[in-house]
PDB file of N, CA and C in Angstrom:
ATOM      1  N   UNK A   1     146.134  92.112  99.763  1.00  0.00           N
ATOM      2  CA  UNK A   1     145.332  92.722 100.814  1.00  0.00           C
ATOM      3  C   UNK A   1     144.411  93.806 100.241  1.00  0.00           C
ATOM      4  N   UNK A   2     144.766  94.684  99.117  1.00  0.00           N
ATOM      5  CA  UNK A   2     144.049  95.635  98.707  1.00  0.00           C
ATOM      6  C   UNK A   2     143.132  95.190  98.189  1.00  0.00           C
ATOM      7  N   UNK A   3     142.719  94.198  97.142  1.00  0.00           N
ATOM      8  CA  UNK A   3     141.444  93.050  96.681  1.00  0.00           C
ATOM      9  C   UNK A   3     140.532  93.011  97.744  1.00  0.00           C
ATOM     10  N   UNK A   4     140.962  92.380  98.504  1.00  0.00           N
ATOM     11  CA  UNK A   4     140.000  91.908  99.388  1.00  0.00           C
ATOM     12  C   UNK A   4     139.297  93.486 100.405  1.00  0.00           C
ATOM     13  N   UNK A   5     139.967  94.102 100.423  1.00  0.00           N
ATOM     14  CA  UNK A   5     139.929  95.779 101.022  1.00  0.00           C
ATOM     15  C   UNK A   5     138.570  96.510  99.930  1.00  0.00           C
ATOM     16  N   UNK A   6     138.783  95.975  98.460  1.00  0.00           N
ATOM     17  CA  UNK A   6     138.150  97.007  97.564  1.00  0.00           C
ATOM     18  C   UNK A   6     136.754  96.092  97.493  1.00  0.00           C
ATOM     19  N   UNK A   7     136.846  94.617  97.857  1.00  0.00           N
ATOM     20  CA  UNK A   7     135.581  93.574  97.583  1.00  0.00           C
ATOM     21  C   UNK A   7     135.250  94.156  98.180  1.00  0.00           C
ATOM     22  N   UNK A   8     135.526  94.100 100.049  1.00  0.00           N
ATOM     23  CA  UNK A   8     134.791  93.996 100.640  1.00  0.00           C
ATOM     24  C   UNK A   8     134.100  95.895 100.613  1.00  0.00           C
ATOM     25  N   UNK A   9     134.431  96.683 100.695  1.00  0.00           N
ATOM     26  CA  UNK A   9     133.902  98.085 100.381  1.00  0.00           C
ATOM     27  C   UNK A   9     132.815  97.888  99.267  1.00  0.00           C
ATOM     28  N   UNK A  10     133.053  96.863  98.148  1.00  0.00           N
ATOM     29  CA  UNK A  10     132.351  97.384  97.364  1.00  0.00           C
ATOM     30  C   UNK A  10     130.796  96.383  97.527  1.00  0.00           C
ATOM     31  N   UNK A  11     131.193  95.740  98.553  1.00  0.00           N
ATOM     32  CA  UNK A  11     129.519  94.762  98.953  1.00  0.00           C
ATOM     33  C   UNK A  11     129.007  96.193  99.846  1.00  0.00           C
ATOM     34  N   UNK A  12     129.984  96.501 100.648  1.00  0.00           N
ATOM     35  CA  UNK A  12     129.209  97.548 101.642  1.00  0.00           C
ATOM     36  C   UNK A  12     128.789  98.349 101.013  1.00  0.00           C
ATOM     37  N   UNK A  13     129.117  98.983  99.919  1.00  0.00           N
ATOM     38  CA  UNK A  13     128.531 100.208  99.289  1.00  0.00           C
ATOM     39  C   UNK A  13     127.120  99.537  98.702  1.00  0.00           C
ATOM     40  N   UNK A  14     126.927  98.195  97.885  1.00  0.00           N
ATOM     41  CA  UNK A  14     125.884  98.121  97.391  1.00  0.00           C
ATOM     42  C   UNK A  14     124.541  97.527  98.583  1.00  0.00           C
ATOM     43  N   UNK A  15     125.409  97.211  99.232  1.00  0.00           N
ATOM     44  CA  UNK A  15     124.085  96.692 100.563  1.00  0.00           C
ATOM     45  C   UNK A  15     123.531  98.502 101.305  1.00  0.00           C
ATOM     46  N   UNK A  16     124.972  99.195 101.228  1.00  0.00           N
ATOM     47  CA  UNK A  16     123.857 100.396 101.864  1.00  0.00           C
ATOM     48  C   UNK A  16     123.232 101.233 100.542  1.00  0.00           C
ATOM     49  N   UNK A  17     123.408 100.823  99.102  1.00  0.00           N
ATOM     50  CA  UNK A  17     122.328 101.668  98.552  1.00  0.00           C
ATOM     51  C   UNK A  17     120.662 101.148  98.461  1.00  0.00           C
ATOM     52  N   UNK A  18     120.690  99.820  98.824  1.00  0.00           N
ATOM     53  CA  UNK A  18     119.819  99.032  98.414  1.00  0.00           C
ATOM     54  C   UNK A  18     118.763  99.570  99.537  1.00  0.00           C
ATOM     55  N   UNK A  19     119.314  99.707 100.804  1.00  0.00           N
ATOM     56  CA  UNK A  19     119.612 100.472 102.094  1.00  0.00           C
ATOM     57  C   UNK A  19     118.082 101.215 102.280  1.00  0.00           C
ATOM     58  N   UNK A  20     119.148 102.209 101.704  1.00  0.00           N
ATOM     59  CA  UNK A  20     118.917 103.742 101.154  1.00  0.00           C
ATOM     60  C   UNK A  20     117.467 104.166 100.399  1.00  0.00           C
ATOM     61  N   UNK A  21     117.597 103.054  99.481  1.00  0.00           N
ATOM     62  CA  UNK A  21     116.714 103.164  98.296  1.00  0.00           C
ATOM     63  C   UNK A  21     115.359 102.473  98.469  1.00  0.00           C
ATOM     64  N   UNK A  22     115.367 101.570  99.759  1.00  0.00           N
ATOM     65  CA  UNK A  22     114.219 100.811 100.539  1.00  0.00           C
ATOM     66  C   UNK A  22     113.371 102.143 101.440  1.00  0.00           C
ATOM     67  N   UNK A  23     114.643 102.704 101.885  1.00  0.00           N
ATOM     68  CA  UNK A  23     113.987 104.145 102.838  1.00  0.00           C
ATOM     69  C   UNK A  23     113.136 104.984 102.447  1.00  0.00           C
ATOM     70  N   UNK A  24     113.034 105.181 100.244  1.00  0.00           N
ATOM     71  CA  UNK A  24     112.554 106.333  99.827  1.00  0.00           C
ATOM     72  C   UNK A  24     111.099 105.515  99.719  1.00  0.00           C
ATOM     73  N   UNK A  25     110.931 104.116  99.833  1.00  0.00           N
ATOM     74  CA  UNK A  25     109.647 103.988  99.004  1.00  0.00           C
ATOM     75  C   UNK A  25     108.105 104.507  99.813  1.00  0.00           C
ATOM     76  N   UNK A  26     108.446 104.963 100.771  1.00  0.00           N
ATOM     77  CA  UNK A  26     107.189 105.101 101.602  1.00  0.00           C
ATOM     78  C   UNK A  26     106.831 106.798 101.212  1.00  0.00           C
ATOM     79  N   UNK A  27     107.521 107.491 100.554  1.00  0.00           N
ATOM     80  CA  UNK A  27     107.544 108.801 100.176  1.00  0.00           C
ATOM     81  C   UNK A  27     107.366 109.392  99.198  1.00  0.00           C
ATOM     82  N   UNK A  28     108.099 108.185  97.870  1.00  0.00           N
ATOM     83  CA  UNK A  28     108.186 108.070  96.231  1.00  0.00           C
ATOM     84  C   UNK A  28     108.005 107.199  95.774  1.00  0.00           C
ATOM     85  N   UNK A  29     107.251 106.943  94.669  1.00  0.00           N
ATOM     86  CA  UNK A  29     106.872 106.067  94.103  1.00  0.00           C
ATOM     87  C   UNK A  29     108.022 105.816  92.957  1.00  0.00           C
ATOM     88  N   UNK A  30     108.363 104.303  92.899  1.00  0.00           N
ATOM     89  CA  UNK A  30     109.247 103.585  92.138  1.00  0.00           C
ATOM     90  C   UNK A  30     108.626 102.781  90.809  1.00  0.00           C
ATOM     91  N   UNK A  31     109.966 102.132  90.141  1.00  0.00           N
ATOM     92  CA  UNK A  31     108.668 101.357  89.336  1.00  0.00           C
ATOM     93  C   UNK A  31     109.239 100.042  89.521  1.00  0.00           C
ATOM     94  N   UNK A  32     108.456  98.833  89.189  1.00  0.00           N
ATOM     95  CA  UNK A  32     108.499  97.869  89.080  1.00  0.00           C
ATOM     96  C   UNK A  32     109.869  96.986  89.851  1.00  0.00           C
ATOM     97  N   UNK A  33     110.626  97.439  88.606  1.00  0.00           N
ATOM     98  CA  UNK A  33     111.703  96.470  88.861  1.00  0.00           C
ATOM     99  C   UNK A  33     112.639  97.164  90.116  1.00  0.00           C
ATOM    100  N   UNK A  34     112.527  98.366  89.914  1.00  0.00           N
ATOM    101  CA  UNK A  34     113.399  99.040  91.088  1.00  0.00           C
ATOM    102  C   UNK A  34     112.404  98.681  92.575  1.00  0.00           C
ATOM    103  N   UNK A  35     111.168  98.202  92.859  1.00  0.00           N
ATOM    104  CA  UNK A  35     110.934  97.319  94.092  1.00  0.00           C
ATOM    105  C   UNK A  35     111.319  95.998  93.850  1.00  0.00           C
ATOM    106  N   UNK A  36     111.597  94.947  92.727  1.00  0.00           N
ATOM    107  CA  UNK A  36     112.156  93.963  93.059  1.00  0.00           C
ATOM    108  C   UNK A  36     113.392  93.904  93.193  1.00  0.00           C
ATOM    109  N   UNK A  37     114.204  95.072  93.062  1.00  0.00           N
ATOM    110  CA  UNK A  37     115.878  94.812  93.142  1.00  0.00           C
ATOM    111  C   UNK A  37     116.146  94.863  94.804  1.00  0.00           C
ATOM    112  N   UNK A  38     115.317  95.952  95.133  1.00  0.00           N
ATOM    113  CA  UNK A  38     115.438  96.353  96.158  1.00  0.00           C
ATOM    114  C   UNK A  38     114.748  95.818  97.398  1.00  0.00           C
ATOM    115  N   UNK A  39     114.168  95.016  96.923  1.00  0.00           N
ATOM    116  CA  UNK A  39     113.351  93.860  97.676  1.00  0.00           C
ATOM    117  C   UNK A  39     113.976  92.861  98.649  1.00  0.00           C
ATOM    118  N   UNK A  40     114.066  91.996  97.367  1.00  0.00           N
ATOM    119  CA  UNK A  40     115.486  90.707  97.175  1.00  0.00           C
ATOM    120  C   UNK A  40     116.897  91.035  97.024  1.00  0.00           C
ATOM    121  N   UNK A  41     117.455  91.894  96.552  1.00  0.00           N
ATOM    122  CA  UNK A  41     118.830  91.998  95.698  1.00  0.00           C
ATOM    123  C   UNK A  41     119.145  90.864  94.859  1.00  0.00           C
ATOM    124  N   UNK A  42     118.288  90.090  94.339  1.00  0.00           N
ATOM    125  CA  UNK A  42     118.268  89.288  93.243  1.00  0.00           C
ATOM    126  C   UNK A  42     119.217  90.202  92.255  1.00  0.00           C
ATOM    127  N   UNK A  43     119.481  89.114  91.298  1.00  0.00           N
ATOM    128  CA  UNK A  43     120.375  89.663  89.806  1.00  0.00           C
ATOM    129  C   UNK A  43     119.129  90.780  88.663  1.00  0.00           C
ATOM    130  N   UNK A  44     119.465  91.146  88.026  1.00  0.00           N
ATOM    131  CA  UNK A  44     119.009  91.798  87.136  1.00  0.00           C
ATOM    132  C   UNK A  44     117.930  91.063  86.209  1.00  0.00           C
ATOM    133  N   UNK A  45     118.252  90.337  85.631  1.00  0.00           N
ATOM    134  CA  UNK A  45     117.590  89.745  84.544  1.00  0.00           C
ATOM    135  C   UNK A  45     116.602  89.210  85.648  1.00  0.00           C
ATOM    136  N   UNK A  46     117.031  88.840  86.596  1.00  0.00           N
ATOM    137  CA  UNK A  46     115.351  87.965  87.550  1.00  0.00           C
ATOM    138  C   UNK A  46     114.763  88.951  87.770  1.00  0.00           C
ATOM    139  N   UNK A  47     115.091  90.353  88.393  1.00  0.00           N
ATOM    140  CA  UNK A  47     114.263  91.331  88.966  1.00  0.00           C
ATOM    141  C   UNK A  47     113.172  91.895  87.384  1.00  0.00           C
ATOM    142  N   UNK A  48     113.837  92.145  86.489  1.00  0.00           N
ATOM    143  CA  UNK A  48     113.297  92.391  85.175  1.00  0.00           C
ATOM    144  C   UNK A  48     112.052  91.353  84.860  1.00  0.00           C
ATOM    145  N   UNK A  49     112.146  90.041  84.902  1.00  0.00           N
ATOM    146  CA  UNK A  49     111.342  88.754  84.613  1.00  0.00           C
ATOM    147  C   UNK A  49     110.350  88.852  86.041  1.00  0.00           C
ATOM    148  N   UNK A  50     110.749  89.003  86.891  1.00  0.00           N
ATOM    149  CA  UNK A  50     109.509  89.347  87.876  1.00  0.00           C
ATOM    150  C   UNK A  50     108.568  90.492  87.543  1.00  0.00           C
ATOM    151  N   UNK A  51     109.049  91.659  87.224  1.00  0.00           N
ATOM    152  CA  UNK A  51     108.383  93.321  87.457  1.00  0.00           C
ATOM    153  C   UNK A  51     107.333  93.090  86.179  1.00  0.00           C
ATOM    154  N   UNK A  52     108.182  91.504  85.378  1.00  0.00           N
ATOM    155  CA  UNK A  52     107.295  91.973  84.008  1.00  0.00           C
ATOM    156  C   UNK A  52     105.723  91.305  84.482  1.00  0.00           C
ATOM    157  N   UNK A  53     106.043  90.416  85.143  1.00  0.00           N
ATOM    158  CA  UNK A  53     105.020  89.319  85.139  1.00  0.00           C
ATOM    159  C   UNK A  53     103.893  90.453  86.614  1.00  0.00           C
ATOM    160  N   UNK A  54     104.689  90.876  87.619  1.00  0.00           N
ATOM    161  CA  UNK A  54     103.688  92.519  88.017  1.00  0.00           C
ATOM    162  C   UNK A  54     102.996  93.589  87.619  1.00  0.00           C
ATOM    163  N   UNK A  55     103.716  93.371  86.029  1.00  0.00           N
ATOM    164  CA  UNK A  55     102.871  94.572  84.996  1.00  0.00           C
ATOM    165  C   UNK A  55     102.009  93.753  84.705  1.00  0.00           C
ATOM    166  N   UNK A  56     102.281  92.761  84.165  1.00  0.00           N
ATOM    167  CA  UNK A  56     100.681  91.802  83.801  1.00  0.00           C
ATOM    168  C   UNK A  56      99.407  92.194  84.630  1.00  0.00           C
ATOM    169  N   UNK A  57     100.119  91.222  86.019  1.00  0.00           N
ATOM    170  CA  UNK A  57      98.864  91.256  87.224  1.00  0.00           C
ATOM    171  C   UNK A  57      98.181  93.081  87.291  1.00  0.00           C
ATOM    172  N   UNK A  58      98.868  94.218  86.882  1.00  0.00           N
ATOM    173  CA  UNK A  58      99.028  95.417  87.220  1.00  0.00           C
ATOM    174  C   UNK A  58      97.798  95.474  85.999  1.00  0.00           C
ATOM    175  N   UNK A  59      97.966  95.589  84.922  1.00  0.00           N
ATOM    176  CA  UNK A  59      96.937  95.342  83.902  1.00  0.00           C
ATOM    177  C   UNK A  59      95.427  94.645  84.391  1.00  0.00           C
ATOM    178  N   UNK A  60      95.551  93.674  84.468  1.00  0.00           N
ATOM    179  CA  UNK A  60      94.747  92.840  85.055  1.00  0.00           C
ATOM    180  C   UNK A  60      93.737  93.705  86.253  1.00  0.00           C
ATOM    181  N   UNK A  61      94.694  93.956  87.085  1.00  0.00           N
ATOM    182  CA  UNK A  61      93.877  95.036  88.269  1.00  0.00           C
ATOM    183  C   UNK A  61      93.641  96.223  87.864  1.00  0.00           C
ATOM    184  N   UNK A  62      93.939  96.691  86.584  1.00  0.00           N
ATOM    185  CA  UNK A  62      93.599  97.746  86.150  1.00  0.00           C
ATOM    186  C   UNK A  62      94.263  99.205  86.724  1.00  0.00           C
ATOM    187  N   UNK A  63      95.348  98.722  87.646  1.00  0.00           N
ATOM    188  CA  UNK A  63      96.157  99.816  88.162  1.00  0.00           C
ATOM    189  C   UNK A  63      97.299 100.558  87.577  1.00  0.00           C
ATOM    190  N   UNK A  64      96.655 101.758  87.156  1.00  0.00           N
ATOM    191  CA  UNK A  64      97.373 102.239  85.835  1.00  0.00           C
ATOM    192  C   UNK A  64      98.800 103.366  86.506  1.00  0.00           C
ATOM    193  N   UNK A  65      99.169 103.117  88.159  1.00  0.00           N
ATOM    194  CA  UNK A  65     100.456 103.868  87.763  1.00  0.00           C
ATOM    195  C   UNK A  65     100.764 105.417  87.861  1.00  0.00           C
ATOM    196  N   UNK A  66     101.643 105.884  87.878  1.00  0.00           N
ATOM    197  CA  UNK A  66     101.868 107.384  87.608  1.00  0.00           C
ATOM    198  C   UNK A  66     103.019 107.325  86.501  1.00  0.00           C
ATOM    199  N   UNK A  67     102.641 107.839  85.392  1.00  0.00           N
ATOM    200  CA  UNK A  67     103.367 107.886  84.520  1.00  0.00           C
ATOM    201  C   UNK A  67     104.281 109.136  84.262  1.00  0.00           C
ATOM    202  N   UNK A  68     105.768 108.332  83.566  1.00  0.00           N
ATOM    203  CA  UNK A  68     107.037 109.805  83.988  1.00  0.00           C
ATOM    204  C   UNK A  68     108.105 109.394  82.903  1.00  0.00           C
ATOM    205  N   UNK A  69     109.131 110.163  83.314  1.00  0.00           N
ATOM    206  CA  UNK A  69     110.120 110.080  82.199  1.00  0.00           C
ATOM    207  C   UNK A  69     111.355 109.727  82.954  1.00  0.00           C
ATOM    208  N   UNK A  70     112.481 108.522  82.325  1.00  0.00           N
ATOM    209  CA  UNK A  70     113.688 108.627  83.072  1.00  0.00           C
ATOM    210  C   UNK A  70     114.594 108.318  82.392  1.00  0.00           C
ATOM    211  N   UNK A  71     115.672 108.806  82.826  1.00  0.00           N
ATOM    212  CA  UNK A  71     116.960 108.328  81.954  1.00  0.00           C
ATOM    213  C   UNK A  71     118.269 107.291  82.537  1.00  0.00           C
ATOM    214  N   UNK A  72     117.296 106.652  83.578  1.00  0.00           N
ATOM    215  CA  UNK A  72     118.076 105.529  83.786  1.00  0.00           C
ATOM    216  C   UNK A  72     117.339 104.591  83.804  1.00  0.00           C
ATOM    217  N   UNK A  73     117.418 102.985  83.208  1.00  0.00           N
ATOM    218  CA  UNK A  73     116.725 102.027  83.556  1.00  0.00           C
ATOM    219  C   UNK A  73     117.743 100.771  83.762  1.00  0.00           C
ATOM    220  N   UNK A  74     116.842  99.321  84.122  1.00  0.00           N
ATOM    221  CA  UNK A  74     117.472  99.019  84.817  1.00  0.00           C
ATOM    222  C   UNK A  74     118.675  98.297  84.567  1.00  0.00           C
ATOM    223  N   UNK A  75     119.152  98.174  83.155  1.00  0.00           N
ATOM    224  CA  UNK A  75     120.006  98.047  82.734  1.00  0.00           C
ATOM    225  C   UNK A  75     121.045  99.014  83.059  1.00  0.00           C
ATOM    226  N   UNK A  76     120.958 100.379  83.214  1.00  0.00           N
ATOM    227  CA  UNK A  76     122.071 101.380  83.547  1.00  0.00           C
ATOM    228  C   UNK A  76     121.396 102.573  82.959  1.00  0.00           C
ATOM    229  N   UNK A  77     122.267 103.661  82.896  1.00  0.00           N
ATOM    230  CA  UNK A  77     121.784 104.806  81.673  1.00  0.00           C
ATOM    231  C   UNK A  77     121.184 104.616  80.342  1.00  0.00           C
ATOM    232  N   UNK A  78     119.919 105.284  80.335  1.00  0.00           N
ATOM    233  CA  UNK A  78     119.521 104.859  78.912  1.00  0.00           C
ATOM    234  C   UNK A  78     120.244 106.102  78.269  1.00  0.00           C
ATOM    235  N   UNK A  79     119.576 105.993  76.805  1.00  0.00           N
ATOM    236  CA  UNK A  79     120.211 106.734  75.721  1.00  0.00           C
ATOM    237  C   UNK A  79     118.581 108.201  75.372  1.00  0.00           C
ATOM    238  N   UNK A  80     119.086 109.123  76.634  1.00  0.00           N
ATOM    239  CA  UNK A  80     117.950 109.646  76.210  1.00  0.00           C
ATOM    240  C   UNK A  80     117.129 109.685  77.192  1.00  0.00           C
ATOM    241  N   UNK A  81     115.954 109.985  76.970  1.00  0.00           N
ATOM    242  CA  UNK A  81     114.761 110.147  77.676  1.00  0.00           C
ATOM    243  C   UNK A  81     113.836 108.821  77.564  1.00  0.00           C
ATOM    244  N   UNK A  82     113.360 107.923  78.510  1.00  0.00           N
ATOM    245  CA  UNK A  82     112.630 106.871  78.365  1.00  0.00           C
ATOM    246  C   UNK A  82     111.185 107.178  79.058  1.00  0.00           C
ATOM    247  N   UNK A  83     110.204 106.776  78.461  1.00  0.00           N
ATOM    248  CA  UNK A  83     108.898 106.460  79.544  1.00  0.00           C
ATOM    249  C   UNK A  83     108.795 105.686  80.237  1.00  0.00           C
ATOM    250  N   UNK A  84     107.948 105.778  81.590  1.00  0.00           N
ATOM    251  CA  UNK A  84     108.233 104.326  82.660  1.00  0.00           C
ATOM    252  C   UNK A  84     106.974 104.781  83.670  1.00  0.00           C
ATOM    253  N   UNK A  85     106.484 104.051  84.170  1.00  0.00           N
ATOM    254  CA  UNK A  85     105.891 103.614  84.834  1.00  0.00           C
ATOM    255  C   UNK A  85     105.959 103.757  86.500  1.00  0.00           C
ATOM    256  N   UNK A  86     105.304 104.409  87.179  1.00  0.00           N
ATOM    257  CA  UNK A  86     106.001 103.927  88.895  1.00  0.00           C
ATOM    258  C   UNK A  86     104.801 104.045  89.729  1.00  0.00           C
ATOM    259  N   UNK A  87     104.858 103.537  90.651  1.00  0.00           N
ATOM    260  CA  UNK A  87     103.832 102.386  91.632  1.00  0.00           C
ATOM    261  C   UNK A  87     104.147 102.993  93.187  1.00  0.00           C
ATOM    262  N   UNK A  88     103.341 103.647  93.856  1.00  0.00           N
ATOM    263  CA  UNK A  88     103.112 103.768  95.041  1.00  0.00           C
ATOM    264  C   UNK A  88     103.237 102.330  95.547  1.00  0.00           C
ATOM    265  N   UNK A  89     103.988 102.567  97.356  1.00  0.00           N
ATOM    266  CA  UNK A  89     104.100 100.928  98.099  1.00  0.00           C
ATOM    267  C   UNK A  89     102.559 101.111  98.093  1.00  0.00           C
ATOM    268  N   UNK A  90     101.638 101.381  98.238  1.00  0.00           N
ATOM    269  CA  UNK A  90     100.019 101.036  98.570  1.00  0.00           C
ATOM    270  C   UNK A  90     100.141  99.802  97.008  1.00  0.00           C
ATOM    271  N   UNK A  91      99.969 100.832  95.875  1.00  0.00           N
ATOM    272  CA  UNK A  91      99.892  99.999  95.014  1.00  0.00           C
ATOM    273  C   UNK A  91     100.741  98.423  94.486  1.00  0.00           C
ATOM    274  N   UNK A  92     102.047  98.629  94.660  1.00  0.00           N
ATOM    275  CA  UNK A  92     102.963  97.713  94.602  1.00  0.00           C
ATOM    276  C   UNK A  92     102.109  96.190  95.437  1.00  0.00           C
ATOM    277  N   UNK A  93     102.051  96.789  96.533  1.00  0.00           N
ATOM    278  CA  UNK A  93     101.596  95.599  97.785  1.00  0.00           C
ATOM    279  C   UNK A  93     100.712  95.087  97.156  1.00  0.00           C
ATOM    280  N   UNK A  94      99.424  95.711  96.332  1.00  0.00           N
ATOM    281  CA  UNK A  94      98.142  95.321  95.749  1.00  0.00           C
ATOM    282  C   UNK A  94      98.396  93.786  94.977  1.00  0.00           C
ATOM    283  N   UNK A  95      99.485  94.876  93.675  1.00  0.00           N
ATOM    284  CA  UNK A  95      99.681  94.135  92.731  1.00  0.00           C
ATOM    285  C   UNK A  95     100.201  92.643  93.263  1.00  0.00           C
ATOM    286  N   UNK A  96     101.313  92.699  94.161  1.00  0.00           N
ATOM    287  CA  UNK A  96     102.074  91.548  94.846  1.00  0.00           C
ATOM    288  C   UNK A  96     100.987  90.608  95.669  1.00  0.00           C
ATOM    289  N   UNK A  97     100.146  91.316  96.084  1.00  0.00           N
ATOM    290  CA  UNK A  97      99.247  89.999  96.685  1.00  0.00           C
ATOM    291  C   UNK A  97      98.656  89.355  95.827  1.00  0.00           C
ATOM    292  N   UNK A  98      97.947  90.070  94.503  1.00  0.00           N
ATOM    293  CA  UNK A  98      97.630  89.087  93.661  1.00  0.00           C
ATOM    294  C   UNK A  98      97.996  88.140  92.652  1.00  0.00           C
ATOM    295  N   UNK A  99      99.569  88.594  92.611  1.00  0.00           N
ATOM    296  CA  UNK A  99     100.583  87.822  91.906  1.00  0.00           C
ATOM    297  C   UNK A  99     100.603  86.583  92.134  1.00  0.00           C
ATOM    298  N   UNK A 100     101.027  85.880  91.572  1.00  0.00           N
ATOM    299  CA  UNK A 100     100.983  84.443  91.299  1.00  0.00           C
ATOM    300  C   UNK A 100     101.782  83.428  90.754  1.00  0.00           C
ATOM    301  N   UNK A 101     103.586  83.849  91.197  1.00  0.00           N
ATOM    302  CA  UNK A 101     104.436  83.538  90.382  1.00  0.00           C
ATOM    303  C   UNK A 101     104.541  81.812  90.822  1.00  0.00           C
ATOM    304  N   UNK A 102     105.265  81.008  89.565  1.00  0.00           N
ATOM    305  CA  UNK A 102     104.929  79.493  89.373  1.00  0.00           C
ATOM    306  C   UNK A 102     107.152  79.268  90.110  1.00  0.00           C
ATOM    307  N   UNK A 103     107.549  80.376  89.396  1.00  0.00           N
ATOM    308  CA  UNK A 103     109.644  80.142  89.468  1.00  0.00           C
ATOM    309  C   UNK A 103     109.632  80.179  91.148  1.00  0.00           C
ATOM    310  N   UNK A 104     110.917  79.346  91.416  1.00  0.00           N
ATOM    311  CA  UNK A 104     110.736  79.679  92.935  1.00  0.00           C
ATOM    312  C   UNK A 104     111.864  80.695  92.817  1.00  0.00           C
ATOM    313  N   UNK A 105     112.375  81.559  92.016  1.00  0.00           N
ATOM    314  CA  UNK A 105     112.824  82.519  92.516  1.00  0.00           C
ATOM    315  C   UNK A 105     112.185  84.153  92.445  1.00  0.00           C
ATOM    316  N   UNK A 106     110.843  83.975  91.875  1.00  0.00           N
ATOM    317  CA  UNK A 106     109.612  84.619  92.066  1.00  0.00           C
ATOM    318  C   UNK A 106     108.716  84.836  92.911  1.00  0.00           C
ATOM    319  N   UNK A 107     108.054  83.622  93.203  1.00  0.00           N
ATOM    320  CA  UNK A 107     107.814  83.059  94.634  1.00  0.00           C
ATOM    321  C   UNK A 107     108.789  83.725  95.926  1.00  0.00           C
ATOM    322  N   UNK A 108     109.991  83.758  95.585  1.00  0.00           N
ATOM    323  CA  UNK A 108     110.812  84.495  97.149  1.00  0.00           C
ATOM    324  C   UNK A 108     110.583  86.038  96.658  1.00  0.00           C
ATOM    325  N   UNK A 109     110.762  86.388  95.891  1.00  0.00           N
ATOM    326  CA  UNK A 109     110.767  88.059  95.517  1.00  0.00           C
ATOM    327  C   UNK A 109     109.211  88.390  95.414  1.00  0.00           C
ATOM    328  N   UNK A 110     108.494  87.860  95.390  1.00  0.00           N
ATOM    329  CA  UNK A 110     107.103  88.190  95.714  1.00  0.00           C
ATOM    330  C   UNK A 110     106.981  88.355  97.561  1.00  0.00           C
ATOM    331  N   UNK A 111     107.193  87.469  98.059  1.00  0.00           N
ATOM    332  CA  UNK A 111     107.151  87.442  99.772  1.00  0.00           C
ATOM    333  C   UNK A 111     107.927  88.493 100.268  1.00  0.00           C
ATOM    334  N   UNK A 112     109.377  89.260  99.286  1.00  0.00           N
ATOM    335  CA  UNK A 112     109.793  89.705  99.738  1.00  0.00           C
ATOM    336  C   UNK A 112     109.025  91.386  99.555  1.00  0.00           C
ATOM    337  N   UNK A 113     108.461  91.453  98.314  1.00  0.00           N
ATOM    338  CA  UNK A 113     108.113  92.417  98.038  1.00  0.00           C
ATOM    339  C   UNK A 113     106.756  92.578  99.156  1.00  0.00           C
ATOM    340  N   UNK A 114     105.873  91.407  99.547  1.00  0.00           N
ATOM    341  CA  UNK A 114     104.749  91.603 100.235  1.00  0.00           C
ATOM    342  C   UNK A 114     105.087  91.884 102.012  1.00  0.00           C
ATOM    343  N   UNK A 115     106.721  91.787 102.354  1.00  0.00           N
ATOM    344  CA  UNK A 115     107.288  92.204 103.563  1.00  0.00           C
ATOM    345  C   UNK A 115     108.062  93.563 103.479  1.00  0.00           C
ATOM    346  N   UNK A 116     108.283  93.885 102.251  1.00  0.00           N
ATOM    347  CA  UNK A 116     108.850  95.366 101.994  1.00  0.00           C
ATOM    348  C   UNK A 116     107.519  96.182 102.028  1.00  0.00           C
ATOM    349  N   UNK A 117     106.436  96.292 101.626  1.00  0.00           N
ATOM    350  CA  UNK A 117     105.388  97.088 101.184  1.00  0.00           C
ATOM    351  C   UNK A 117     104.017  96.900 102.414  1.00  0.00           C
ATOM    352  N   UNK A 118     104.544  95.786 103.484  1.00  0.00           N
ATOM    353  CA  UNK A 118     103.437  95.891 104.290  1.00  0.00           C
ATOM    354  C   UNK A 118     103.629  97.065 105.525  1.00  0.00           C
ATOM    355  N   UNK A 119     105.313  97.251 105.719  1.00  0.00           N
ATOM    356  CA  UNK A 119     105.055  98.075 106.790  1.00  0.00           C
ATOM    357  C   UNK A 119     104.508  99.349 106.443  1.00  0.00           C
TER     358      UNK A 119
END
């Protein structure tokens, strides 16, 4: 009984940070992959393989970002101080409309990102 007690707590805890962390974007700007996690709740390695192929299009549009320092990425804690990148929802939405992903699990995290960033 306690298993199933600690699963189920521990879906609730990650559905309300995802929550949580959807609430800040209209206020703070995020980067990349932290709007596709939080988008979709896709796995890691997809949200990473999407945000990369958004930096492309992001290049491309010439939308250069507010640049900062963090010590977590999206792997977990980095080692240190990292540089990174983060994207106003104005900008995010930009980049996502002109995206153009071919994976269909890109394709859903794009729609999702263009329904997170329109309101």
């Amino acid at each position: 009984m306690k298993r199933n007690t600690r699963k189920a707590a521990a879906i609730i805890r990650s559905r309300r940070r995802v929550g949580q962390l959807a609430k800040t974007f209209s206020h703070r700007p995020r980067s990349l992959a932290t709007y596709t996690l939080a988008a979709c709740g896709m796995n890691r390695r997809t949200a990473e393989g999407c945000a990369n192929g958004l930096r492309t299009v992001a290049k491309k549009l010439e939308i250069v970002g507010i640049p900062g320092i963090t010590t977590r990425t999206i792997e977990g804690p980095a080692e240190g101080e990292r540089p990174t990148t983060r994207y106003t929802k104005a900008e995010v939405h930009e980049i996502a409309t002109a995206y153009k992903p071919r994976k269909p699990e890109y394709r859903a995290a794009r729609a999702a990102l263009l329904a997170l960033t329109a309101a």
